[in-house]
Protein backbone atom coordinates (compact mmCIF):
# COMPACT_ATOMS: atom_id res chain seq x y z
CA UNK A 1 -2.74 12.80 26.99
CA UNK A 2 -1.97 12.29 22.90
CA UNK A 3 0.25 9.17 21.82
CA UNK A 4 2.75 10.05 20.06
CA UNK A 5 3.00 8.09 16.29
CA UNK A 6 6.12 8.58 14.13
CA UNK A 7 4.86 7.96 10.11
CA UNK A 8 8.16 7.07 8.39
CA UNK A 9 7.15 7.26 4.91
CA UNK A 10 4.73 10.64 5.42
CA UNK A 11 5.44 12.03 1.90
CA UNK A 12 3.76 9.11 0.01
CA UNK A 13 0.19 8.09 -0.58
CA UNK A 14 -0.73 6.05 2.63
CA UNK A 15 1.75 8.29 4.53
CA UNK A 16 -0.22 11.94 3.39
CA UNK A 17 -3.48 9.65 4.20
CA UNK A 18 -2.44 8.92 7.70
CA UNK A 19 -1.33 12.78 8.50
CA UNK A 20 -4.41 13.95 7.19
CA UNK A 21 -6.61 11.09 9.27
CA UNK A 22 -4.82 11.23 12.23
CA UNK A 23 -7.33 10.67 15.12
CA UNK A 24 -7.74 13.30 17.79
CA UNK A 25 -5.92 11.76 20.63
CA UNK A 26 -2.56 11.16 18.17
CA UNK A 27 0.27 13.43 18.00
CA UNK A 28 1.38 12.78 14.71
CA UNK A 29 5.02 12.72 13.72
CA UNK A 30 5.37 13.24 10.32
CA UNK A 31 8.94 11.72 8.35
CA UNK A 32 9.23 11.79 4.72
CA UNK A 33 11.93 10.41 3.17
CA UNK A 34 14.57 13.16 2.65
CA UNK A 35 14.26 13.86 7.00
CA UNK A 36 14.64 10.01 7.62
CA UNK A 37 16.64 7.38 5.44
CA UNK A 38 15.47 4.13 6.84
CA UNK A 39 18.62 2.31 5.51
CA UNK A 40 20.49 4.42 7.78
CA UNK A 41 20.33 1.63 10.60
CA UNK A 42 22.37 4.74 13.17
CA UNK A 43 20.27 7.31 11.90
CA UNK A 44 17.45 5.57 12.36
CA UNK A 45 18.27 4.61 15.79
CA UNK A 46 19.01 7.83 16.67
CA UNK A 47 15.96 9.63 15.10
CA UNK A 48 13.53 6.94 16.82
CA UNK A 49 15.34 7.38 20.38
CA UNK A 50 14.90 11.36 19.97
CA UNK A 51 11.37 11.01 19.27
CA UNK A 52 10.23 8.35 21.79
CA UNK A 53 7.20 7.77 19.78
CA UNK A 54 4.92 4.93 21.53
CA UNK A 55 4.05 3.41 17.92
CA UNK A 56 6.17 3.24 14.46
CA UNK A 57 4.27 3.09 11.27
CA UNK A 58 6.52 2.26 8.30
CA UNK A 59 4.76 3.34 4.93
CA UNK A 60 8.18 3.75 3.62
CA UNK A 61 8.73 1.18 0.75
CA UNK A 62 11.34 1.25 -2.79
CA UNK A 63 7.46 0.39 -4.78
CA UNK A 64 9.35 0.41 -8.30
CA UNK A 65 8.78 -3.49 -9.10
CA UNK A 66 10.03 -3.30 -12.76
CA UNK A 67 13.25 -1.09 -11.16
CA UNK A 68 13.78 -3.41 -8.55
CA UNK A 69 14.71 -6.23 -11.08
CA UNK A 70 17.94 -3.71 -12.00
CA UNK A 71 18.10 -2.18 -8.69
CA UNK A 72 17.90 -5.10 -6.34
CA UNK A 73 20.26 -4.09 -3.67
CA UNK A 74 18.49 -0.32 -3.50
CA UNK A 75 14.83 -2.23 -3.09
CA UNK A 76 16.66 -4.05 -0.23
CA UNK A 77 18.12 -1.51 1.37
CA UNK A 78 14.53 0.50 1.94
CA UNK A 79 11.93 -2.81 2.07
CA UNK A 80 14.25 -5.48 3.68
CA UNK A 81 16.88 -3.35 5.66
CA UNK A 82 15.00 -0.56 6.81
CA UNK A 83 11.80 -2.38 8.25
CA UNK A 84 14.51 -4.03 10.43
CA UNK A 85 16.10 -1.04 11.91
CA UNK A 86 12.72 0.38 12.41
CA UNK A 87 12.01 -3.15 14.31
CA UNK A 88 15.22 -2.70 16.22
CA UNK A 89 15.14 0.86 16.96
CA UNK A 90 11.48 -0.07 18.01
CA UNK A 91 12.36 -2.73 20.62
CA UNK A 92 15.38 -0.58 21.88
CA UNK A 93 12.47 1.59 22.96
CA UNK A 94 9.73 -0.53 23.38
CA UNK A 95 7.85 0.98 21.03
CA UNK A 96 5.08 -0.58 18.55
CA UNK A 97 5.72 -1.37 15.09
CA UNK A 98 3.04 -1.27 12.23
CA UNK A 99 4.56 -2.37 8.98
CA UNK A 100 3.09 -2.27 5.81
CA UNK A 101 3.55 -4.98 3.30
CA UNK A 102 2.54 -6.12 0.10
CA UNK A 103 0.36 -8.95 -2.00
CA UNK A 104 3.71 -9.26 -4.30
CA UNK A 105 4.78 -11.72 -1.48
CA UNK A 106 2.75 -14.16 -3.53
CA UNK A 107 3.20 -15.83 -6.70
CA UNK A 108 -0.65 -15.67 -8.05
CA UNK A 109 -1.42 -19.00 -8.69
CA UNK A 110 -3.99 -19.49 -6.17
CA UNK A 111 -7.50 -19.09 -7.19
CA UNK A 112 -9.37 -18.09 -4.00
CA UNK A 113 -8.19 -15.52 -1.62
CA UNK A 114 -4.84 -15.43 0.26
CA UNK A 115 -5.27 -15.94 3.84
CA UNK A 116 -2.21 -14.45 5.97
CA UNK A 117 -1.16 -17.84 6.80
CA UNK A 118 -0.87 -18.86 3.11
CA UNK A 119 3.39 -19.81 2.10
CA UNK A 120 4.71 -16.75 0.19
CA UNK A 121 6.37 -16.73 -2.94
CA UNK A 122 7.43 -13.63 -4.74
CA UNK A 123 8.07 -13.42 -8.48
CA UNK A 124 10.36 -10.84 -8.41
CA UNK A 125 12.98 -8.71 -6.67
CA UNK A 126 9.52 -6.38 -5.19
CA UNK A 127 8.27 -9.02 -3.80
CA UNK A 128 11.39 -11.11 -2.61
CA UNK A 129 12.67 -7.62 -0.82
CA UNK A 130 9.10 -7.41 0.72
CA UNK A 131 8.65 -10.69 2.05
CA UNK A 132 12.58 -10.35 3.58
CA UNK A 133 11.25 -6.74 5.48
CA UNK A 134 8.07 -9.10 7.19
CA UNK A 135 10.21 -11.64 8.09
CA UNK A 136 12.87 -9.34 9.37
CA UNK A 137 10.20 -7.04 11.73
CA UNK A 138 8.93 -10.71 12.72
CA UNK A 139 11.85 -11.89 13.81
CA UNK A 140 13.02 -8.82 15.80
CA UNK A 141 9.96 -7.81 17.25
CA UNK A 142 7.11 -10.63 17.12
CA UNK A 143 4.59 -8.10 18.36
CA UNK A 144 5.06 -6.35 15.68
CA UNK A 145 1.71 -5.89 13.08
CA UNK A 146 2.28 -6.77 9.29
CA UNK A 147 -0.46 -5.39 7.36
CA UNK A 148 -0.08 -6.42 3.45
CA UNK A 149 -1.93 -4.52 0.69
CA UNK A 150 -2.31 -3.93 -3.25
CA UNK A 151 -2.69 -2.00 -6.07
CA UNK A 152 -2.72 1.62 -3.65
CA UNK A 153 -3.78 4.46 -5.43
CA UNK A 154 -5.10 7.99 -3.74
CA UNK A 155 -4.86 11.61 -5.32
CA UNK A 156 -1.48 11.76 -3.48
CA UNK A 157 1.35 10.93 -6.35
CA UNK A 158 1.70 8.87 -8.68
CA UNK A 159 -0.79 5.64 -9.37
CA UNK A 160 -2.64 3.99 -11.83
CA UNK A 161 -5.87 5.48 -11.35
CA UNK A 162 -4.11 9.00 -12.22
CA UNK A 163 -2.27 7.48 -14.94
CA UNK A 164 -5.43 6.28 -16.57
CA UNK A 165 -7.20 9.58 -16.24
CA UNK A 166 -4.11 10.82 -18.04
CA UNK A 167 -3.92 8.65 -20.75
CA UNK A 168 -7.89 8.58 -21.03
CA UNK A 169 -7.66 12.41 -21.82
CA UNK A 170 -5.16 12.16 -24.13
CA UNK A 171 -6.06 8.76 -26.36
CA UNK A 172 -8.64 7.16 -28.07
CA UNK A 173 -8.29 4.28 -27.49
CA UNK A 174 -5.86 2.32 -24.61
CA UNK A 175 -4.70 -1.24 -24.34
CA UNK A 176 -4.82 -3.16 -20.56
CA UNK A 177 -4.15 -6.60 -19.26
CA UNK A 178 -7.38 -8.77 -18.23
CA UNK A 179 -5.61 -11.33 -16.83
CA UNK A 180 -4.07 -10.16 -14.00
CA UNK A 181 -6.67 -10.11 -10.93
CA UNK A 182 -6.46 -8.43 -7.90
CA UNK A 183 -8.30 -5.20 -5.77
CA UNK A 184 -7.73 -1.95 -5.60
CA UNK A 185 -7.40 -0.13 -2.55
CA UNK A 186 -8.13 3.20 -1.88
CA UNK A 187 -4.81 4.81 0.31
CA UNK A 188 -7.60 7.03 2.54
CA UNK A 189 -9.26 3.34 3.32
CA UNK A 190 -6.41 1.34 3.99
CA UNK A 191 -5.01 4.71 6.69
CA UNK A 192 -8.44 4.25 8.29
CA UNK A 193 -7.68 0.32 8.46
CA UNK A 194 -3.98 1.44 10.05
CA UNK A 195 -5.42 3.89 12.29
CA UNK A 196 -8.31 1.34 13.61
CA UNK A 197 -5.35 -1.47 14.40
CA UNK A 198 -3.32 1.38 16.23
CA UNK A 199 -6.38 1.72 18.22
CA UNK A 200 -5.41 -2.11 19.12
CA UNK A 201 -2.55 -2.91 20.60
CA UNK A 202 -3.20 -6.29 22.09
CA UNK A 203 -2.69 -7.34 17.70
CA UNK A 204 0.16 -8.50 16.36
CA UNK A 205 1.23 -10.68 13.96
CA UNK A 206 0.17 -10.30 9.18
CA UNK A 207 -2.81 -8.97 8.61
CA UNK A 208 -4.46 -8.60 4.94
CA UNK A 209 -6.00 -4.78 3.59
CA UNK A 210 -7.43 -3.74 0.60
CA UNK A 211 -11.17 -2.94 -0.32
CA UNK A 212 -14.03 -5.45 -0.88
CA UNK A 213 -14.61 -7.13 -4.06
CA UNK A 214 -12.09 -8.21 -7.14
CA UNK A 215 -11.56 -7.28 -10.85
CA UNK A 216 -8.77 -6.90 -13.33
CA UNK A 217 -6.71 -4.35 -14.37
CA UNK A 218 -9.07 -4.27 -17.19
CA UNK A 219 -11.98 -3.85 -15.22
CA UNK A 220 -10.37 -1.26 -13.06
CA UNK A 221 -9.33 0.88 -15.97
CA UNK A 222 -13.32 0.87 -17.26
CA UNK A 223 -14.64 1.95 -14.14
CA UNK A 224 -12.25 4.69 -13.65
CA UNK A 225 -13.33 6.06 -17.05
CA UNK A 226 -17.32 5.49 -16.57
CA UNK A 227 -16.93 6.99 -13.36
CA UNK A 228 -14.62 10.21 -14.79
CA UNK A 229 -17.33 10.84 -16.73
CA UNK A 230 -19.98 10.42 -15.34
CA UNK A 231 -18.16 13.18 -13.22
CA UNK A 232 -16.53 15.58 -16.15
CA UNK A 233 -13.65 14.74 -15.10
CA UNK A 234 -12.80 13.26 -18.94
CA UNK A 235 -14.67 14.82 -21.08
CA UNK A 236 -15.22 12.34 -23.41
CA UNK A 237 -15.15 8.17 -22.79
CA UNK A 238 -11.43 6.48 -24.14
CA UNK A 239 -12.02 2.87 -25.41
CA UNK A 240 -10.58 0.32 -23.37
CA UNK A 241 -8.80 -3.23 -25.11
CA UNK A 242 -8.70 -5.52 -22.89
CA UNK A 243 -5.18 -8.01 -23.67
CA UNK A 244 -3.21 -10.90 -21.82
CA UNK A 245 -0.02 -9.52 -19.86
CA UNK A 246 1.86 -11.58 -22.63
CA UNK A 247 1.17 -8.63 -25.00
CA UNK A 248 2.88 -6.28 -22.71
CA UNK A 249 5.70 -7.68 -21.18
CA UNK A 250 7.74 -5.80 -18.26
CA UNK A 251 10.75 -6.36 -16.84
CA UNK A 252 9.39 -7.62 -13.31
CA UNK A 253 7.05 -10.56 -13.60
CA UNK A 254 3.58 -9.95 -11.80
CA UNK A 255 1.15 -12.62 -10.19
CA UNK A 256 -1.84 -13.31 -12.41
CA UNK A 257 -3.94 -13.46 -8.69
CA UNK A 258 -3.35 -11.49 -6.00
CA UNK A 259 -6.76 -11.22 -3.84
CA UNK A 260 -6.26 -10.69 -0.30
CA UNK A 261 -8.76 -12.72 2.41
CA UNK A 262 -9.27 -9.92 4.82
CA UNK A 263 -12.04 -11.87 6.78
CA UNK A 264 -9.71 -11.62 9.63
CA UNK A 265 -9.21 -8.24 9.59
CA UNK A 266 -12.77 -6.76 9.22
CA UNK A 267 -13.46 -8.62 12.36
CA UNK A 268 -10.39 -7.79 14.29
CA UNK A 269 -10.41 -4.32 13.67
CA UNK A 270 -13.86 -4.03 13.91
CA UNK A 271 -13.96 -2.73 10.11
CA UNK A 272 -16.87 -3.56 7.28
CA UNK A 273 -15.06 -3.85 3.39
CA UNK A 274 -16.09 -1.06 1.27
CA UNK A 275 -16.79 -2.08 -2.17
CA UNK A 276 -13.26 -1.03 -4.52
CA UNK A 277 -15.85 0.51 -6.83
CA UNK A 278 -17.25 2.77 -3.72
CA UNK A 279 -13.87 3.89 -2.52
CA UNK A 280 -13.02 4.99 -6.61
CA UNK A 281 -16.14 6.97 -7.03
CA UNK A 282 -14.79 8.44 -3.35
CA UNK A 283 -11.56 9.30 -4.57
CA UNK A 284 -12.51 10.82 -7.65
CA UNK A 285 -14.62 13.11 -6.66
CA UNK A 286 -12.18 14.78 -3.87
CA UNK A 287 -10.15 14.71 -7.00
CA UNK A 288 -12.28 16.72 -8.94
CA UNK A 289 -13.14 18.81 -6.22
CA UNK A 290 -9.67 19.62 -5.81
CA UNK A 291 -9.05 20.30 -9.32
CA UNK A 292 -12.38 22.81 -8.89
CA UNK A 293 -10.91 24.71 -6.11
């Protein structure tokens, strides 16, 4: 008998990821945002009820972090608000909750990776809503799973690897900040991470996700363009310049260090990290085999 798993969120990167993963044994329900407004706390209820689902994966999120700074009560409403109704609706039912978080819940001044257990403390109004949706599913439902991630990016959408590739084809020459640290995370890696702690119910409680290893935006940005062309997917290299943040300031202030431990979770869920590097070269080249078809 298939489990029935309600993906609110389905129409974004991790969302498309997890339909298109989906083990065997799931039937997956699939709710993008226009069939399912998560700051509808009644419609929400009632759309959860209808559904009985046995687990709820929220990869719904407002992810605009320079917008949120003017649009604080709209990144509230979906990543503070809505998690809780999903918790709610969720213990009305007694179903599971897997919510998926964010590394913006720190403020980057740390210089080794960030535990689960380390204190939070967002920058800005990204983070700050984030860190208010954990603590809200927590509170509701304290079996509920937290999983927090970073810099996402998949074929699905809009991301920095495609903006790069973009912007690569069209320039030179490109400026971007070395002095903000972090690592990537391929969207089809982190659904397989999802879909593995699914597979566990007996966890609860934050978990960290991304893949293995650590660079800069920087660094990032020069191995999407080796890699595109080593590929043909750019047909000629761009030059990267690497700067300080400083010389491109934005409206939402970002942590200079956001590395995730996720020790924890490659032994809980029974996962080994993939090298950020690995998953890129992945990604790229179902990219360009899409762009072949």
């Amino acid at each position: 008998m298939s489990q029935k798993v309600l993906i609110v969120g389905a129409g974004g990167q991790l969302g498309r990821e997890l339909c298109r993963s989906a083990p065997a044994a799931v039937q997956c329900l699939a709710a993008p945002r226009g069939d399912l407004d998560i700051a509808d706390a009644d419609g929400v209820a009632r759309r959860v009820a209808e559904l009985a689902p046995a687990l709820v994966i929220n990869a719904a999120a407002y992810t605009g972090v320079d917008a949120a700074e003017s649009e604080p009560l709209a990144a509230r409403a979906a990543n503070a608000e809505g998690p809780a109704h999903l918790a709610q609706a969720c213990r009305d039912l007694g179903a599971r909750l897997i919510h998926i978080s964010t590394d913006f819940v720190f403020d980057g001044r740390a210089s080794r990776p960030y535990p689960p257990t380390a204190p939070t403390a967002p920058l800005g109004e990204y983070g700050r809503s984030k860190l208010a949706g954990e603590q809200a599913v927590q509170r509701i439902l304290p079996q509920a799973l937290v999983l927090r991630t970073g810099w996402v990016y998949s074929r699905f959408g809009g991301n920095f690897v495609k903006t790069m590739l973009r912007l690569m084809a069209e320039r030179e020459e490109l400026a971007v900040v070395d002095d903000q640290v972090g690592t990537p995370t391929w969207a089809r890696g982190l659904a397989r991470a999802v879909w593995a702690a699914a597979g566990r119910p007996q966890l609860q409680g934050i978990y960290h996700w991304s893949d293995a290893g650590v660079c800069s935006w920087y660094d990032f940005a020069v191995a999407i363009c080796e890699e595109a062309c080593a590929l043909g997917l750019l047909a000629r290299p761009a030059r990267v310049r690497p700067i300080p943040a400083s010389d491109y300031p934005t409206p939402a202030q970002r942590p200079h260090y956001s590395v995730l431990d996720k020790t924890g979770s490659w032994r809980d869920l029974g996962l080994e990290g993939v090298h950020w590097r690995v998953q890129l070269r992945h990604m790229l080249k179902e990219l360009k085999e899409m762009r072949d078809e």
